[in-house]
N, C-alpha and C. Protein backbone atom coordinates (compact mmCIF):
# COMPACT_ATOMS: atom_id res chain seq x y z
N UNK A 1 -26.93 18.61 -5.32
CA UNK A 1 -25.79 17.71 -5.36
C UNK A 1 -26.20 16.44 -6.09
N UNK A 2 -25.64 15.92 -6.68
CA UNK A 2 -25.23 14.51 -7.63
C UNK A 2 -24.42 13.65 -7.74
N UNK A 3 -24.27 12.59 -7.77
CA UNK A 3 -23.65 11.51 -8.42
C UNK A 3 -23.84 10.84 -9.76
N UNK A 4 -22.95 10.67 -10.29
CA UNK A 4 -23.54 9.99 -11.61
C UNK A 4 -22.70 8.87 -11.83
N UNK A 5 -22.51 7.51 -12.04
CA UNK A 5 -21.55 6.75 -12.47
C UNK A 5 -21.85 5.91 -13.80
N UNK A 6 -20.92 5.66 -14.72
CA UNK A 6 -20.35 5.87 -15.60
C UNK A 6 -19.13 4.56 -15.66
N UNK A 7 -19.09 3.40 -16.76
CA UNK A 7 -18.02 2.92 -17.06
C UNK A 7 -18.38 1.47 -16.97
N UNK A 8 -19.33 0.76 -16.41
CA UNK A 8 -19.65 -0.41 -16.09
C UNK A 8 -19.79 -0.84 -17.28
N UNK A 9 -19.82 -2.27 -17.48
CA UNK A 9 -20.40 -3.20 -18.48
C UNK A 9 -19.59 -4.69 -18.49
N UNK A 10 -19.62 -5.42 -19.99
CA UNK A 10 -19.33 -7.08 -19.09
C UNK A 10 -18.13 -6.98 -20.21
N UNK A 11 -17.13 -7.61 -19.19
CA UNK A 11 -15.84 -7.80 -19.41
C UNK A 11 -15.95 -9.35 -19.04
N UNK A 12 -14.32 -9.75 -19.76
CA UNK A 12 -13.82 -10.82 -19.67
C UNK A 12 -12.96 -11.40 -18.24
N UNK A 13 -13.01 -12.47 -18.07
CA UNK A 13 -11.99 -12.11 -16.61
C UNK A 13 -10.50 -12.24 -16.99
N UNK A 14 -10.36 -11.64 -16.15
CA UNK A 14 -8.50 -10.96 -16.88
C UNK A 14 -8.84 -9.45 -17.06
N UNK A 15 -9.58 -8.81 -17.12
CA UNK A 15 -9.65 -7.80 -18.26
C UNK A 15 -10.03 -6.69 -17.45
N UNK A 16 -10.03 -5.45 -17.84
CA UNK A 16 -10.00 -4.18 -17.14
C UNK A 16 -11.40 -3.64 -17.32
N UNK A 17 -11.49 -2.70 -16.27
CA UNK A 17 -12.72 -1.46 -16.46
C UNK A 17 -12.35 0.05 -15.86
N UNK A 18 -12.85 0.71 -16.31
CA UNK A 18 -12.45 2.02 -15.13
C UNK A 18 -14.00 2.69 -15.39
N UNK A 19 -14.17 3.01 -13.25
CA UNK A 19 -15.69 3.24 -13.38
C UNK A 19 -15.54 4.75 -12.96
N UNK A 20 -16.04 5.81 -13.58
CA UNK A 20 -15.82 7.27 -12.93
C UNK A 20 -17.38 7.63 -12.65
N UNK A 21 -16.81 8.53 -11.57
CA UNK A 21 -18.30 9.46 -10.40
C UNK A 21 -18.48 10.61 -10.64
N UNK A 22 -18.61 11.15 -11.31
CA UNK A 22 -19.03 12.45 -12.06
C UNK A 22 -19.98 13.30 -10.95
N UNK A 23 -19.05 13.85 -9.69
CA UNK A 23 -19.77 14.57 -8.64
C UNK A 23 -19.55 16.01 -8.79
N UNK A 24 -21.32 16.55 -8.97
CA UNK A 24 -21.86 18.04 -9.18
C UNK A 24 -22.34 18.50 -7.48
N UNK A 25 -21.57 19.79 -7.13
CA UNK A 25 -22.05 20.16 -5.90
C UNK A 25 -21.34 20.05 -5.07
N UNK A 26 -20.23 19.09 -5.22
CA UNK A 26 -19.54 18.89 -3.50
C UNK A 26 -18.19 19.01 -3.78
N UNK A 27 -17.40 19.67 -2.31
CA UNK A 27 -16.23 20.43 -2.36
C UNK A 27 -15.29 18.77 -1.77
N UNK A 28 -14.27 18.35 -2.49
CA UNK A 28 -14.32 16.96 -2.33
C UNK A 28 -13.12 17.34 -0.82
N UNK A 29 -12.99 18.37 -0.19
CA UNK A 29 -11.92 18.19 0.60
C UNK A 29 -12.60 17.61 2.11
N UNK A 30 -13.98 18.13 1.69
CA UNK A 30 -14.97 17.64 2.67
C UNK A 30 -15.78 16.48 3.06
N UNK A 31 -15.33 15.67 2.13
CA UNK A 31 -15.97 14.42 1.93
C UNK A 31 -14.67 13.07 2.20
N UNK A 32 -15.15 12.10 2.43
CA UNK A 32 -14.55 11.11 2.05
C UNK A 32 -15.63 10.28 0.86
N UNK A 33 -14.81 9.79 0.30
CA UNK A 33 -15.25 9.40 -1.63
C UNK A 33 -15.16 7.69 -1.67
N UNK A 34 -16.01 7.17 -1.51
CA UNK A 34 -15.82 5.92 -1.57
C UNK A 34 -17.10 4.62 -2.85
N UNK A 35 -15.94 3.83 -3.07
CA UNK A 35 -16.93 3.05 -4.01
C UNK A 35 -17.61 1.69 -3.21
N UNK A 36 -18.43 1.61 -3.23
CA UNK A 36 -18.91 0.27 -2.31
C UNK A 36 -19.53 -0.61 -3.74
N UNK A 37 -20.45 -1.71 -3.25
CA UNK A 37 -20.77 -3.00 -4.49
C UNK A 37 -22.11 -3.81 -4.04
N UNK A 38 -22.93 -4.15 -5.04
CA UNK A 38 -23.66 -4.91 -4.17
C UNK A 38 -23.96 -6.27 -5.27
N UNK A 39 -23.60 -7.54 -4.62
CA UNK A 39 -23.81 -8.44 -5.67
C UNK A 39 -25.60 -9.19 -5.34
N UNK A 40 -26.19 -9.76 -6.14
CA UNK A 40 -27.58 -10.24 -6.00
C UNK A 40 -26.90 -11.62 -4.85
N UNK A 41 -28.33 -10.89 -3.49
CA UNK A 41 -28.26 -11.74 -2.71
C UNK A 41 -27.55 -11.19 -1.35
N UNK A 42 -26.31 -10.62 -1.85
CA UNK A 42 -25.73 -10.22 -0.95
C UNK A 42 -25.26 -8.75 -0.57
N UNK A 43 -25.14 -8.69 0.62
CA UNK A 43 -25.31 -6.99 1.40
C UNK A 43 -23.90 -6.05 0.50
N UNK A 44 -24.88 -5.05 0.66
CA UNK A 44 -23.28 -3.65 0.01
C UNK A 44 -22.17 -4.25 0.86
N UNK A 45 -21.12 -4.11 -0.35
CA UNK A 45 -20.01 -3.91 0.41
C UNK A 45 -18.81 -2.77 0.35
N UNK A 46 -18.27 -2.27 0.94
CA UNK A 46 -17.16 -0.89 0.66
C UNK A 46 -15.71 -1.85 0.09
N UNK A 47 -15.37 -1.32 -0.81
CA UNK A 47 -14.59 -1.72 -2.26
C UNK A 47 -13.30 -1.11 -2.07
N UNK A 48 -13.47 0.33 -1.86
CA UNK A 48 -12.27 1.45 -1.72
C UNK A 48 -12.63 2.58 -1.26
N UNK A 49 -11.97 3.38 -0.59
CA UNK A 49 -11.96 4.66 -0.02
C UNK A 49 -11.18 5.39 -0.65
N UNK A 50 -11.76 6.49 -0.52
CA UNK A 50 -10.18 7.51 -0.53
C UNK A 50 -10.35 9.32 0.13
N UNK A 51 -10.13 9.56 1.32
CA UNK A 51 -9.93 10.66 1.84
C UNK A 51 -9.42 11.68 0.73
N UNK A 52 -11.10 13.02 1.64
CA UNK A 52 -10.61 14.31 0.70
C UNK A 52 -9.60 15.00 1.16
N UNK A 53 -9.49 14.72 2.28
CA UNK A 53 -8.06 15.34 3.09
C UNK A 53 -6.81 14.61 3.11
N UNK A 54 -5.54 15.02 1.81
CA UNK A 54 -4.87 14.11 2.01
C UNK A 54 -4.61 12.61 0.93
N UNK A 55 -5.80 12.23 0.76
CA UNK A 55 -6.26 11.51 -0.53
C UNK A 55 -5.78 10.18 -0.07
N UNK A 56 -5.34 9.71 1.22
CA UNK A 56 -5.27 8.47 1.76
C UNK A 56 -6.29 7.33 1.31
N UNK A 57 -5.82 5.97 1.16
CA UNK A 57 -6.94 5.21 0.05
C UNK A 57 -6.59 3.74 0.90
N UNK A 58 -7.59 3.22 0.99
CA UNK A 58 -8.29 1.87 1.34
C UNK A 58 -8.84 0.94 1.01
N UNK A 59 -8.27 -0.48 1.22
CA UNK A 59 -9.28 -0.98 -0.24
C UNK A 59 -9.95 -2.50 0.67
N UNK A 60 -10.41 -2.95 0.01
CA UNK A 60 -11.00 -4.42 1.05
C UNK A 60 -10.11 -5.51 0.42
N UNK A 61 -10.12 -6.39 1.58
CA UNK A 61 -8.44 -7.18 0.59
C UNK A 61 -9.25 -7.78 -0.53
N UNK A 62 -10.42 -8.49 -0.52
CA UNK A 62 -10.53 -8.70 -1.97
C UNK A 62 -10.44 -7.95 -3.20
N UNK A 63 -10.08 -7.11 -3.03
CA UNK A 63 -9.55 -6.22 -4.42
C UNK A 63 -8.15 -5.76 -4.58
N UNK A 64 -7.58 -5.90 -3.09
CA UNK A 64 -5.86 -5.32 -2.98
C UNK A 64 -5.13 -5.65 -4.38
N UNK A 65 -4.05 -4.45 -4.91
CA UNK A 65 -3.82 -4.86 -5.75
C UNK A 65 -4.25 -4.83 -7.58
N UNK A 66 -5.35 -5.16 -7.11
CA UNK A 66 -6.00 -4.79 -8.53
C UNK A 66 -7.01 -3.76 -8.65
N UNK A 67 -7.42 -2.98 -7.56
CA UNK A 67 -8.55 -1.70 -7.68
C UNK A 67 -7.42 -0.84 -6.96
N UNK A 68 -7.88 0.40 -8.37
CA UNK A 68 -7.29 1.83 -7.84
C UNK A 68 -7.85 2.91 -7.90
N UNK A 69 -8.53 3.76 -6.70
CA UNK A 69 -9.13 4.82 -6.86
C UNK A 69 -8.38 6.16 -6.47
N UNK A 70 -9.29 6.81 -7.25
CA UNK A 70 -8.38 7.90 -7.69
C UNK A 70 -9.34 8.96 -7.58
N UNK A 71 -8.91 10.58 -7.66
CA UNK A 71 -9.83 11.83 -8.03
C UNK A 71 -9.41 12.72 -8.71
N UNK A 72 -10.02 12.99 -9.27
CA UNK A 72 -9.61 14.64 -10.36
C UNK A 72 -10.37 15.26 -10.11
N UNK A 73 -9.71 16.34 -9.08
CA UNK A 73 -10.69 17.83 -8.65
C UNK A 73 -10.80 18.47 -9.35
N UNK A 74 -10.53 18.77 -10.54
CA UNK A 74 -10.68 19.83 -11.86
C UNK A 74 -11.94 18.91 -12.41
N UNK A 75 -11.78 18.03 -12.54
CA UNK A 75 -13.33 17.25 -13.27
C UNK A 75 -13.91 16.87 -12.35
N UNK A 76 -14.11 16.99 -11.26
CA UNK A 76 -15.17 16.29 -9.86
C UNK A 76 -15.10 15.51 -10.47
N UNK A 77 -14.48 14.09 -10.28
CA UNK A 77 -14.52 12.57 -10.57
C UNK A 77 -13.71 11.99 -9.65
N UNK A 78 -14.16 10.62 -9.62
CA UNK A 78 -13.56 9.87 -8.64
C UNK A 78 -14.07 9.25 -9.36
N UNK A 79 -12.66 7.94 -9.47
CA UNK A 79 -12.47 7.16 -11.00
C UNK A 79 -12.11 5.46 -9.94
N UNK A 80 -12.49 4.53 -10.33
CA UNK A 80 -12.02 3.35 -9.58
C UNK A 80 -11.84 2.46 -11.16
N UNK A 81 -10.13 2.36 -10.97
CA UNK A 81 -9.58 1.73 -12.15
C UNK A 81 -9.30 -0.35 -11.57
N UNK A 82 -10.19 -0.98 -12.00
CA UNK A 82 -10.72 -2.30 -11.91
C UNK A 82 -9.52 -3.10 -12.52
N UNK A 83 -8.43 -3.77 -12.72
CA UNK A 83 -8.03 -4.52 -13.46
C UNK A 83 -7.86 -6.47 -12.97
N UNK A 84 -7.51 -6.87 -13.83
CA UNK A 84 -7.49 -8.33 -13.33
C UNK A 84 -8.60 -8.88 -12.86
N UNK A 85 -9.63 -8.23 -13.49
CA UNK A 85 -10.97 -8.86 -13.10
C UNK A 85 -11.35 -10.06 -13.17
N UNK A 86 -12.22 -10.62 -12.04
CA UNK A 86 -12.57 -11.97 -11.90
C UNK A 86 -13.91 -11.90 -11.46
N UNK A 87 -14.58 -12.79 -11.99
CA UNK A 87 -16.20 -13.32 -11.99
C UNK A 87 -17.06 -12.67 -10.85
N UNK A 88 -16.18 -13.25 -9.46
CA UNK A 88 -16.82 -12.64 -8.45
C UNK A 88 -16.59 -10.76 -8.00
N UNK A 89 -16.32 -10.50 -9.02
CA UNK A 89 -16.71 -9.39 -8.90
C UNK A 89 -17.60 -8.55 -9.41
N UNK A 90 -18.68 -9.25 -10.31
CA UNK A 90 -19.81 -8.95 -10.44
C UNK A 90 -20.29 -8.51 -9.52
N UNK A 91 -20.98 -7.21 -10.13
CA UNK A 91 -22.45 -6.43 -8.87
C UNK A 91 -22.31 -5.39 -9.72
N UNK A 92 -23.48 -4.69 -9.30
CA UNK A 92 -23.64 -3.01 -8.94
C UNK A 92 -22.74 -2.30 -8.55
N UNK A 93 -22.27 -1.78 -8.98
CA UNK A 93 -21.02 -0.72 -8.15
C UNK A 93 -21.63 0.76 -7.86
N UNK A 94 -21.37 1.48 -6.45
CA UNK A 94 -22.38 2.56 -6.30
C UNK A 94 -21.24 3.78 -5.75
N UNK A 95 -21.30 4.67 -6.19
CA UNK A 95 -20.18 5.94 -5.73
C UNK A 95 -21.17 5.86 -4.53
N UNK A 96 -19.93 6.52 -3.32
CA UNK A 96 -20.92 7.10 -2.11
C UNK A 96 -19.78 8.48 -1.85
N UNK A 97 -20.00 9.58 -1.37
CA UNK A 97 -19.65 10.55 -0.78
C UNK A 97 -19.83 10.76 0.36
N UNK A 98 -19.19 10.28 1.68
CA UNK A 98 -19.60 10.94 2.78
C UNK A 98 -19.28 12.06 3.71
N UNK A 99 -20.07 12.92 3.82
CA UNK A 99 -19.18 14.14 4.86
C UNK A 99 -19.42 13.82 6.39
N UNK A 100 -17.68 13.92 6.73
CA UNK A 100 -17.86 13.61 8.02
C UNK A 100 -18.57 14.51 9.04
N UNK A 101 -18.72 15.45 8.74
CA UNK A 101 -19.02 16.62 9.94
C UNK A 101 -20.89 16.38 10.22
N UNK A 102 -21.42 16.23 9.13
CA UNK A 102 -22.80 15.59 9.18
C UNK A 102 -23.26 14.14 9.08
N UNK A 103 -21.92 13.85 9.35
CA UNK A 103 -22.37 11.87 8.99
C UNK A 103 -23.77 11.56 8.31
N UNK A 104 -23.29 12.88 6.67
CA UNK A 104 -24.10 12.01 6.21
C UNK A 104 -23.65 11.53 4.72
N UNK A 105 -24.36 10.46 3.84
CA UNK A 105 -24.01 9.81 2.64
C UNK A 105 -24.93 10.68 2.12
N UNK A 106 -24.00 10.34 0.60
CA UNK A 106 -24.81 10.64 -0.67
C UNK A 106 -24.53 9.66 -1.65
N UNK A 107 -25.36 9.13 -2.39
CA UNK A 107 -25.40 7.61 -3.57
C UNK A 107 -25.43 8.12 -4.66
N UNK A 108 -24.88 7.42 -5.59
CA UNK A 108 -25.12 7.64 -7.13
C UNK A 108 -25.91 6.32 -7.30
N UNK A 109 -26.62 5.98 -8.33
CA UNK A 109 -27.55 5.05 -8.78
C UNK A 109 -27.04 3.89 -9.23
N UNK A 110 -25.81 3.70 -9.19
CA UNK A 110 -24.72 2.59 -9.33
C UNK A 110 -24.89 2.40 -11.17
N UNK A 111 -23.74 1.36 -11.09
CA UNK A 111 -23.63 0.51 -12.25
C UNK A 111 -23.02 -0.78 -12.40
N UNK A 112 -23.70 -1.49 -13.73
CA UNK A 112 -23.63 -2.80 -13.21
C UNK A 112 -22.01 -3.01 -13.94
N UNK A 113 -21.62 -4.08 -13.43
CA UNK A 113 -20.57 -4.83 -14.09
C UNK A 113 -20.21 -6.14 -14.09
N UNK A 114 -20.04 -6.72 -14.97
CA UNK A 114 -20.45 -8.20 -14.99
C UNK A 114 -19.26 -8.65 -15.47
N UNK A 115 -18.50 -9.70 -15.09
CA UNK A 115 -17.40 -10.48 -15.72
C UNK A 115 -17.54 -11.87 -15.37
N UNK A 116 -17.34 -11.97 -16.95
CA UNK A 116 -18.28 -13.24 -17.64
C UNK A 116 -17.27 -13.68 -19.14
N UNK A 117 -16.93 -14.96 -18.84
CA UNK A 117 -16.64 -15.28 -20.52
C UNK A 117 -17.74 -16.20 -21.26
């Protein structure tokens, strides 16, 4: 099993990104699919969810609004579309997959994203 993410880099604030999770191995009805963040200094944080059952989605209010995650089971991806970006949303952004039945995670190696004028 894998994660791979994909899409990061430095934007303007105002300005869009879309980050996709390119997941090999896992049946996504079994998982819940979530993007978490980690900025220098400060602890991960969970960004958005989104249930494989159902596809119910969650977001932390600092992003309400302007982050939308999404999945395409024909491409194993889980895509988090970023817009209206602002400064403090710099960090690492890291796919996580978790299956509930084994409470356990799986990480992709993140990516950075920086918004900066």
């Amino acid at each position: 099993v894998q994660l791979v993410e994909s899409g990061g880099g430095l934007v303007q604030p105002g300005g869009s990104l879309r980050l996709s999770c390119l997941a090999s191995g896992f049946t996504f009805r079994d998982y819940v699919m979530r993007w978490y963040r980690q900025a220098p200094g400060k602890e991960r944080e969970l960004v958005a969810s989104i249930n494989g059952i159902g596809g119910s989605t969650n977001y932390a209010d600092s992003v309400k609004g302007r982050f939308t995650i999404s999945t395409d089971n024909a491409r194993n991806t889980v895509t988090l579309q970023m817009n209206s970006l602002k400064p403090e949303d710099t960090a690492v952004y890291f796919c996580n997959f978790y299956r509930r039945v084994f409470a356990r995670n799986y990480w992709g190696q993140g990516t950075q994203v920086t918004v900066s004028s």
